[in-house]
Structure formats: structure tokens, C-alpha cells
C-alpha atoms as a PDB file:
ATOM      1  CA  UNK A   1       0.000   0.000   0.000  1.00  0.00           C
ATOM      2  CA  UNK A   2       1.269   3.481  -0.773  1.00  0.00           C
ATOM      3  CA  UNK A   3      -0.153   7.036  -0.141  1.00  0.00           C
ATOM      4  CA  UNK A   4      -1.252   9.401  -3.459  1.00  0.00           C
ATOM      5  CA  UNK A   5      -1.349  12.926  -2.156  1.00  0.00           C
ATOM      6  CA  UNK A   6      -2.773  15.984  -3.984  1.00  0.00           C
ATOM      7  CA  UNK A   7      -3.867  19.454  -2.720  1.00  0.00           C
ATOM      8  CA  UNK A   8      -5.627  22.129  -4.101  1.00  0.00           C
ATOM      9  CA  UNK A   9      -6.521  25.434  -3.181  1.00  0.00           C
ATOM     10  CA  UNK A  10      -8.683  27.457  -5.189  1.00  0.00           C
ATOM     11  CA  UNK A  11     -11.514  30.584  -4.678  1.00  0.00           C
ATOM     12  CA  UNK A  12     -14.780  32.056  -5.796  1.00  0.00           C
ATOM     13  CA  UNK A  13     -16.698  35.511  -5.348  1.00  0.00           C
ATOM     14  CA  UNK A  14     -20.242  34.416  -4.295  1.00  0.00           C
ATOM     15  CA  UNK A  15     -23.309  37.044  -4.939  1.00  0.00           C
ATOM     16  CA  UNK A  16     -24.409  36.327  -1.202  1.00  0.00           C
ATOM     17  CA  UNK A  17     -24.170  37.977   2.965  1.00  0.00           C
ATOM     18  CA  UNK A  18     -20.791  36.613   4.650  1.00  0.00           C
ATOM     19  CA  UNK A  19     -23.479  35.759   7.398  1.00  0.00           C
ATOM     20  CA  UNK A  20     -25.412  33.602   4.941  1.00  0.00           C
ATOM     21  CA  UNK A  21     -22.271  32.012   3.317  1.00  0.00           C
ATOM     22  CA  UNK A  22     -20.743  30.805   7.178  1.00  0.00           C
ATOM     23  CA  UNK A  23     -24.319  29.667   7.784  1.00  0.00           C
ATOM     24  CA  UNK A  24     -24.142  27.478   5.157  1.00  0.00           C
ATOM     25  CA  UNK A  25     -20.586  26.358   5.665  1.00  0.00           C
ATOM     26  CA  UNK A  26     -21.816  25.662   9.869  1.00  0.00           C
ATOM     27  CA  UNK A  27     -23.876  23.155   8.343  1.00  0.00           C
ATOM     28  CA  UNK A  28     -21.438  20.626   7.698  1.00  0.00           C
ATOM     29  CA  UNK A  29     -23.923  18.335   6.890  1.00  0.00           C
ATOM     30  CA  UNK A  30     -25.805  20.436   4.026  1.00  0.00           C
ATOM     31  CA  UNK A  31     -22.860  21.931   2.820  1.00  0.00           C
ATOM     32  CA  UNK A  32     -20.709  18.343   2.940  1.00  0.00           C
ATOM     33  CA  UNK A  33     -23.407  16.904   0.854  1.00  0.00           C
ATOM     34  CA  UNK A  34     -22.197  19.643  -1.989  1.00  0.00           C
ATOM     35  CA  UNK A  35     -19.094  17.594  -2.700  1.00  0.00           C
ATOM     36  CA  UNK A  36     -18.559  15.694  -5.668  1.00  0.00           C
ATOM     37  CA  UNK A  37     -18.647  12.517  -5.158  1.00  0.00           C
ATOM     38  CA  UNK A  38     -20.215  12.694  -1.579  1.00  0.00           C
ATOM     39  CA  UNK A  39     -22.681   9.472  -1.263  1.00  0.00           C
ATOM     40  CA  UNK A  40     -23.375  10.176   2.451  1.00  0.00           C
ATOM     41  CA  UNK A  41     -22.370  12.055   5.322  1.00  0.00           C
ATOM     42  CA  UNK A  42     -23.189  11.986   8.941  1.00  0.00           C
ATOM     43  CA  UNK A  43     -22.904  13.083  12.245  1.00  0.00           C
ATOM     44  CA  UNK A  44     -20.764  10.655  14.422  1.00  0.00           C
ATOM     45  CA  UNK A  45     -20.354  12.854  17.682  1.00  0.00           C
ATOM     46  CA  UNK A  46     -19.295  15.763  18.664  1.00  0.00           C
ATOM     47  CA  UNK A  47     -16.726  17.649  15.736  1.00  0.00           C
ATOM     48  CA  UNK A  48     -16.493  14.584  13.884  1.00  0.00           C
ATOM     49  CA  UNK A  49     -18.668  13.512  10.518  1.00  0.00           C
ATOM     50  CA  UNK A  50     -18.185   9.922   8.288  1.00  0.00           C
ATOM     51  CA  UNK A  51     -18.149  10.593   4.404  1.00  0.00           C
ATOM     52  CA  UNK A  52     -18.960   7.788   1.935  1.00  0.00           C
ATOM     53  CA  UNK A  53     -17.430   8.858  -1.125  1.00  0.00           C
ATOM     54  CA  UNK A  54     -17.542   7.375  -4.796  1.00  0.00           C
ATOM     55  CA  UNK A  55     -15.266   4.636  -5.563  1.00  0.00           C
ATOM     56  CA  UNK A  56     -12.360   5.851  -7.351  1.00  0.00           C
ATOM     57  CA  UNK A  57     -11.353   3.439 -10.587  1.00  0.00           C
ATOM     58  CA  UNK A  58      -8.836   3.795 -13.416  1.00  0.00           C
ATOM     59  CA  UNK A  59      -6.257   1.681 -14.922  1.00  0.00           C
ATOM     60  CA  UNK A  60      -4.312   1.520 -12.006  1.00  0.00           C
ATOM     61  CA  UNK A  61      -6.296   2.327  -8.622  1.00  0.00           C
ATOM     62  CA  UNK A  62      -9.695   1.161  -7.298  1.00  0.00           C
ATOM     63  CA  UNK A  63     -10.605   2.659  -4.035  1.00  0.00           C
ATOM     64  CA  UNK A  64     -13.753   3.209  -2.339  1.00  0.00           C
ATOM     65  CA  UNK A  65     -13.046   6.127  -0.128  1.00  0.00           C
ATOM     66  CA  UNK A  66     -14.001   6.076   3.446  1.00  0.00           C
ATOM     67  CA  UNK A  67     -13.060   8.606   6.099  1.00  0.00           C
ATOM     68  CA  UNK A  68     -13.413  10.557   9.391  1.00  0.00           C
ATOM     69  CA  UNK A  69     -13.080  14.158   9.700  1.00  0.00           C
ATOM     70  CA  UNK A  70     -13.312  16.203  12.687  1.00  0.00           C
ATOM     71  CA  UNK A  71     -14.195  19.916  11.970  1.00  0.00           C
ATOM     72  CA  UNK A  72     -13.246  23.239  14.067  1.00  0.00           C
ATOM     73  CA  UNK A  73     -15.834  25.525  13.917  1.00  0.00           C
ATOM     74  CA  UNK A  74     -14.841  27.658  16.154  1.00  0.00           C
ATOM     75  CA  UNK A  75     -14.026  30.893  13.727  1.00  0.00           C
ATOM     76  CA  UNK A  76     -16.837  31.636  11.500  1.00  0.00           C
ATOM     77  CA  UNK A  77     -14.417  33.048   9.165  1.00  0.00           C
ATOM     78  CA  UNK A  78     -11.999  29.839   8.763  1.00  0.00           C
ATOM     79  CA  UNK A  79     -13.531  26.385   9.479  1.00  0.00           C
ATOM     80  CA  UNK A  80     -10.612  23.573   9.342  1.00  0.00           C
ATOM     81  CA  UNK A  81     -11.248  20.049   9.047  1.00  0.00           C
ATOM     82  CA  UNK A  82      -8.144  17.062   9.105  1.00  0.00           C
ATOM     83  CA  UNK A  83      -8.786  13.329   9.589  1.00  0.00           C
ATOM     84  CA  UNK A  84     -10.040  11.101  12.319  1.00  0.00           C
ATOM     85  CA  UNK A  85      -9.576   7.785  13.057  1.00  0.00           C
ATOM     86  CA  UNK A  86      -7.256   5.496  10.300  1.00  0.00           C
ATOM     87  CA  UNK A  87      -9.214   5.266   7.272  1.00  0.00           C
ATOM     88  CA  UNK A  88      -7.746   4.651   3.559  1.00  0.00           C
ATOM     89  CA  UNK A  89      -8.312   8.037   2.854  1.00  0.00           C
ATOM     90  CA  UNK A  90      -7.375  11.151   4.630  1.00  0.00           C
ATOM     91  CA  UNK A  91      -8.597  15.270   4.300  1.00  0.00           C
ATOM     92  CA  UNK A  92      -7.080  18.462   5.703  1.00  0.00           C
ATOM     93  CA  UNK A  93      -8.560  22.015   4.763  1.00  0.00           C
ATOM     94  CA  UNK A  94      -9.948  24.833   5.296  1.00  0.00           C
ATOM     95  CA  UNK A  95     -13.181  27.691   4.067  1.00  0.00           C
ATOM     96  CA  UNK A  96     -11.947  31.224   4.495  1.00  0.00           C
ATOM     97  CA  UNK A  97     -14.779  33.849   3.619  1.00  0.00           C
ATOM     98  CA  UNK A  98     -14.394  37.125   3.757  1.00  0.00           C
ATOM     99  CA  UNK A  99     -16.018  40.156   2.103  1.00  0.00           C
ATOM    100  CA  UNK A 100     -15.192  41.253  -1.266  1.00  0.00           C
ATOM    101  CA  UNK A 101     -15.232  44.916  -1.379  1.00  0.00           C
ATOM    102  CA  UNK A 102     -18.240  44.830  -3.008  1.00  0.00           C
ATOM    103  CA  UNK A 103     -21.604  45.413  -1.629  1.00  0.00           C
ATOM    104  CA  UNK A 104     -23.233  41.478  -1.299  1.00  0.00           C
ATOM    105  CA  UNK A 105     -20.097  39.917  -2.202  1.00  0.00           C
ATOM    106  CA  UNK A 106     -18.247  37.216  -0.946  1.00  0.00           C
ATOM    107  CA  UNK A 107     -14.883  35.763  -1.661  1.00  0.00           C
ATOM    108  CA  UNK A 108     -15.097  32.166  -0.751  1.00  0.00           C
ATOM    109  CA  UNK A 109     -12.269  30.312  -0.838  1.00  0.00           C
ATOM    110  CA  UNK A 110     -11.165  26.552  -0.212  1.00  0.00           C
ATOM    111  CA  UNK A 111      -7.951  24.871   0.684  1.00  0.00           C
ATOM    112  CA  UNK A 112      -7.655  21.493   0.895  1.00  0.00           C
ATOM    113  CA  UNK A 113      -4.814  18.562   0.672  1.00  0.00           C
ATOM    114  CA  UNK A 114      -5.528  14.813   0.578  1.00  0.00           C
ATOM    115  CA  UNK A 115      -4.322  11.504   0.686  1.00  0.00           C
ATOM    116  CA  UNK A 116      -5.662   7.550  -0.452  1.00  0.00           C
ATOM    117  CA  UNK A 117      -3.949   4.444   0.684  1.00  0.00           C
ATOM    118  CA  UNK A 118      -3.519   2.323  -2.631  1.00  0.00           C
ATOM    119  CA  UNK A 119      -2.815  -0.981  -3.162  1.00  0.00           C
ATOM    120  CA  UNK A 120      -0.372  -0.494  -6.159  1.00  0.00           C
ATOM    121  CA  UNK A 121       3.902  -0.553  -6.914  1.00  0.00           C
ATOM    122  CA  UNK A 122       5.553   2.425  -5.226  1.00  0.00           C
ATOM    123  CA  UNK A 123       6.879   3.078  -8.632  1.00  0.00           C
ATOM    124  CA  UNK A 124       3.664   3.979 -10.055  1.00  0.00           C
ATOM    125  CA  UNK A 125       2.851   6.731  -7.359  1.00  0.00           C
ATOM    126  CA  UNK A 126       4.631   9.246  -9.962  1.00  0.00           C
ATOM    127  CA  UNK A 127       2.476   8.371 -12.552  1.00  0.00           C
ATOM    128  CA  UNK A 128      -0.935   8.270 -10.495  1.00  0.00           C
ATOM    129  CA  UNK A 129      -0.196  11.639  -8.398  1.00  0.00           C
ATOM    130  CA  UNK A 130      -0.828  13.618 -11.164  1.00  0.00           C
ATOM    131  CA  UNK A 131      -4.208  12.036 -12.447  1.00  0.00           C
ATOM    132  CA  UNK A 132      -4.817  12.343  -8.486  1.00  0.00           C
ATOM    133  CA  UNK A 133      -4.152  16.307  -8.672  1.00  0.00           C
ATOM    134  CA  UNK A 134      -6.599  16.494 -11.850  1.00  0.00           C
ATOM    135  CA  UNK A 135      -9.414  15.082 -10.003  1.00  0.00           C
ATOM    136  CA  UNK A 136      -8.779  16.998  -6.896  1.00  0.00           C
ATOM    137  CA  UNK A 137      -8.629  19.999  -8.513  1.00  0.00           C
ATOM    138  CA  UNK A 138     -11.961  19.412 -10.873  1.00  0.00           C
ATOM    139  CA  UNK A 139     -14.004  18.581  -7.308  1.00  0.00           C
ATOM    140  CA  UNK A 140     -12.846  21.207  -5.934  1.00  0.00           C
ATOM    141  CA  UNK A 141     -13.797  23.444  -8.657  1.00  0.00           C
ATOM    142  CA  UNK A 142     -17.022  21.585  -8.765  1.00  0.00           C
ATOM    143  CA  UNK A 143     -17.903  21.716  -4.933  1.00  0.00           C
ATOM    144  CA  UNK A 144     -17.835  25.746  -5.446  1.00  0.00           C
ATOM    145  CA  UNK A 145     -19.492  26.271  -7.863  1.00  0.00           C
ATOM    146  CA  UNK A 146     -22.350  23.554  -5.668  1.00  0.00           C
ATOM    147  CA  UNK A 147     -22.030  25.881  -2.964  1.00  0.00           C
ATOM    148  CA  UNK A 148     -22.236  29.240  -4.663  1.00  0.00           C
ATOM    149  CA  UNK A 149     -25.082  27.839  -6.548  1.00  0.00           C
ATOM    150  CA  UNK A 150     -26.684  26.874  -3.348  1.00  0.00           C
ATOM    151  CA  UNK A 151     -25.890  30.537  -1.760  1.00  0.00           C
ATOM    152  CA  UNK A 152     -27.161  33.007  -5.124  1.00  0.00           C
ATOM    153  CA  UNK A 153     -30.264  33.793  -5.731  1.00  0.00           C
ATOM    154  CA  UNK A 154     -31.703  32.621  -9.240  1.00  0.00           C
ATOM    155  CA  UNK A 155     -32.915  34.653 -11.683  1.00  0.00           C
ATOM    156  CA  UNK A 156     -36.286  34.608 -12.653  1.00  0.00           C
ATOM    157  CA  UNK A 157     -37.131  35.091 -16.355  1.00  0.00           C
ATOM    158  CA  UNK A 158     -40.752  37.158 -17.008  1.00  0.00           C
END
């Protein structure tokens, strides 16, 4: 078994309150749910939340993801998360919001790194990290836009 590791860290302005944006965020729950590749998440006790995730498949790798995190909520403004338990795969991060500039504006932003136990040669982690990054960086993208889309207010055509 060897450890793939990717990180990603990446932003968005969101058309919403910085009030309603941390609500959302709070709810780790609603917001979790947002992810890619999230097939359930729940409430173990306390700070600390089980994910179900896709299985991951290529060529090389099959993986079904499944992992602890324990969240600090404790700053509205920059909610952390890293992993609990031993799991085959493992999440750090972090939401920072903070106001724009502009009036109903919100810069969103999230950083995350990760890490999946693999049952492959340690030769091939070179070629698998990058196809790793890829997909870490298109969920990433992906969970924004989720959570902006959840946060702004459609437009209604007349």
C-alpha cells in the first residue's frame, strides 16, 4: 500500500451575505453533501462527521473512499477540518470567507490537501499523483461552484 497525495486550493466571489455564506458552511452536513462525489455524510459525535465517497477506478487504482473528519468551527471566518480515526483516505482544509469589497459579495475560498492508501507498486505513485491532482482539482472546482449555486439567488425570467 502506498499514499497518493494531492492538494488544491482554489476561490470564488459568491453574490451572497458573509453571514449567509458561514451559515451554510456551519452546516457541515448540508454543505458536505455539496461535494462531488459525496454518497453520504453523517454526524458521528461531537466535531467529527463519516463521508462515503464514490469509488475511485482507473487503470491503475480502485478505491472506495471512506473517512473521518473532525471539523473546528470555532471561527466563523476559517472552518478547518483534518482526519479522524485510520481510514484509507485522509482530508485536511480549510473555508476562508471574507467580504469582497463589493456590496453582497463574498470571496469564498477553499484549501484542501488529501491523501488515499492504494494498493499499487511504489513506482507507479509518480504516474498516479498527477491524475490524483486532476481530479482533486476538478471537485474542488465543482464543490464551489455547488455551494455558490446553493448561496445566489436565481434569476427569474418574465
Amino acid at each position: 500500500m502506498v499514499w497518493i497525495r494531492s492538494g488544491t486550493t482554489k476561490s470564488v466571489r459568491v453574490r451572497a451575505g458573509l453571514a449567509e455564506v458561514r451559515e451554510l458552511l456551519l452546516d457541515v452536513e448540508r454543505a458536505g453533501l455539496l461535494m462531488p462525489g459525496v454518497n453520504s455524510l453523517t454526524h458521528v459525535s461531537g466535531a467529527v462527521y463519516h463521508y462515503a465517497l464514490d469509488p475511485i477506478t482507473n487503470g491503475a487504482v480502485h478505491l472506495v473512499p471512506d473517512y473521518e473528519a473532525t471539523f473546528d468551527t470555532t471561527d466563523p471566518g476559517h472552518i478547518t477540518w483534518e482526519p479522524y480515526g485510520e481510514h484509507n483516505f485522509r482530508s485536511w482544509g480549510a473555508f476562508t470567507t471574507r467580504e469582497s469589497g463589493v456590496d453582497g459579495e463574498v470571496i469564498l475560498e477553499i484549501s484542501t490537501r488529501s491523501e488515499a492508501s492504494v494498493q499499487v507498486a511504489p513506482v507507479m505513485v509518480t504516474l498516479i499523483e498527477p491524475f490524483a491532482q486532476l481530479q482533486t482539482d476538478e471537485i474542488t472546482t465543482g464543490f464551489l461552484d455547488r455551494l455558490r449555486g446553493e448561496l445566489e439567488p436565481v434569476a427569474v425570467s418574465p
